[in-house]
Protein backbone atom coordinates (compact mmCIF):
# COMPACT_ATOMS: atom_id res chain seq x y z
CA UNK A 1 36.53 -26.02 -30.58
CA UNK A 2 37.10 -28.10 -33.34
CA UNK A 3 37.62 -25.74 -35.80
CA UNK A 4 39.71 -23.92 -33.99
CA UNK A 5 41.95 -27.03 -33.95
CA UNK A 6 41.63 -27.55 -37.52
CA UNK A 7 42.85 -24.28 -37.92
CA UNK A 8 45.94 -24.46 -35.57
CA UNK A 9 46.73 -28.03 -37.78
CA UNK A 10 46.49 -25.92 -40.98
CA UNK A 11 48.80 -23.30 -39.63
CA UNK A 12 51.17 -25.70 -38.21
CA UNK A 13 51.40 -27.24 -41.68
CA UNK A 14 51.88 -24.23 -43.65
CA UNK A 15 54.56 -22.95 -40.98
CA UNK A 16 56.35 -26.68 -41.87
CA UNK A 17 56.09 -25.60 -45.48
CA UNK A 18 57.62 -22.29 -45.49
CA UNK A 19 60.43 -23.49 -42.80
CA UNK A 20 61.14 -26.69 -45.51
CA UNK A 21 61.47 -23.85 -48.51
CA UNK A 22 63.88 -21.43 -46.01
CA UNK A 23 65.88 -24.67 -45.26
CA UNK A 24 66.25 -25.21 -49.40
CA UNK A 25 67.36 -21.51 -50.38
CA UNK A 26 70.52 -20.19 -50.01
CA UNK A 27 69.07 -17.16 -51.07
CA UNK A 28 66.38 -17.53 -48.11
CA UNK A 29 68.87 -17.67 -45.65
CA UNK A 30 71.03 -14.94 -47.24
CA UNK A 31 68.07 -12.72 -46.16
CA UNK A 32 67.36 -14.18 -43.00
CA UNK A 33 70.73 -12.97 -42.01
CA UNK A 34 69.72 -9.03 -41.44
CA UNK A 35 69.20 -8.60 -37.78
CA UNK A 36 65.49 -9.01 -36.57
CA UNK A 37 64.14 -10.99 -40.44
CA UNK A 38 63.01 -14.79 -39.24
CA UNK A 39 62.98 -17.53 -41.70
CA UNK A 40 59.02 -16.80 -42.30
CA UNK A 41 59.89 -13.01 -42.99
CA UNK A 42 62.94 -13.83 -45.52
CA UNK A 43 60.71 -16.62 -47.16
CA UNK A 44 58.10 -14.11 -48.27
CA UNK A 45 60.71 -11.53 -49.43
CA UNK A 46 62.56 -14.25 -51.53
CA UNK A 47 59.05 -15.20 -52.99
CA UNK A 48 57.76 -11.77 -53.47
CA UNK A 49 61.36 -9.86 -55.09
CA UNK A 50 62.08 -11.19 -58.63
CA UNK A 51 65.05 -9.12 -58.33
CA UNK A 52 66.78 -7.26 -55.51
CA UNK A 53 67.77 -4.18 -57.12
CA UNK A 54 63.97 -3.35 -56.85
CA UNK A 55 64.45 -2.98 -53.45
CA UNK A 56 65.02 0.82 -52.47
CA UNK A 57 68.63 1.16 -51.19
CA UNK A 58 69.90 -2.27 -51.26
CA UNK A 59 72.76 -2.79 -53.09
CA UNK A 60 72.98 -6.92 -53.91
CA UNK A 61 76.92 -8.34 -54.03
CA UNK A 62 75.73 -9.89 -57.17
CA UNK A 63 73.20 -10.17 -59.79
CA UNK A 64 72.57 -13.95 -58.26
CA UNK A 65 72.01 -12.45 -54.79
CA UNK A 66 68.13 -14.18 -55.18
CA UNK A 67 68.82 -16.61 -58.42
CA UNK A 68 71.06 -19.02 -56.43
CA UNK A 69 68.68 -22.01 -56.59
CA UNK A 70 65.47 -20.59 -55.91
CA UNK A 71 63.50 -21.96 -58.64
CA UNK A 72 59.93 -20.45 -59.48
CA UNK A 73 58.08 -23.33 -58.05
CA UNK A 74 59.52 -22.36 -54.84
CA UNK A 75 58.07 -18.95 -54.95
CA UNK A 76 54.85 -20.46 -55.59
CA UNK A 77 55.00 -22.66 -52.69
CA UNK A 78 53.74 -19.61 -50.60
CA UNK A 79 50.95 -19.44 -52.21
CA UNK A 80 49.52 -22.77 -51.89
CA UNK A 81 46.78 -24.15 -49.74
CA UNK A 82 47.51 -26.92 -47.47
CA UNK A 83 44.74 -29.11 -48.34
């Protein structure tokens, strides 16, 4: 049982995390405006697409559609452990 709530804390915390980075990108919450993408979803579509036009059928308003303020670092927060 224990583990299991060392687990839940861990998830907790990394759900905190990647809720902090959606907060902090305007070009997270540019995604997270299509109908049925949460903030979790458009976090790890910001972090994973270097550039939109890579995306099949989406046409970006401009070329700073992702480059906003979305530094690297954020990107890489999704990949970090939370220990």
């Amino acid at each position: 049982m224990d583990q299991l709530r060392e687990h839940d804390k861990r998830i907790t915390a990394f759900d905190e995390r990647i809720d902090a980075v959606f907060k902090s990108s305007v070009a997270c919450q540019r995604v997270g405006q299509i109908e049925g993408v949460g903030p979790k979803t458009a976090t790890v579509i910001v972090a994973a697409v270097s550039d939109p036009r890579d995306l099949v059928g989406i046409s970006p308003p401009d070329s700073d559609w992702f480059s906003d303020s979305t530094p690297v670092a954020t990107k890489r927060r999704c990949s970090v452990s939370a220990h």
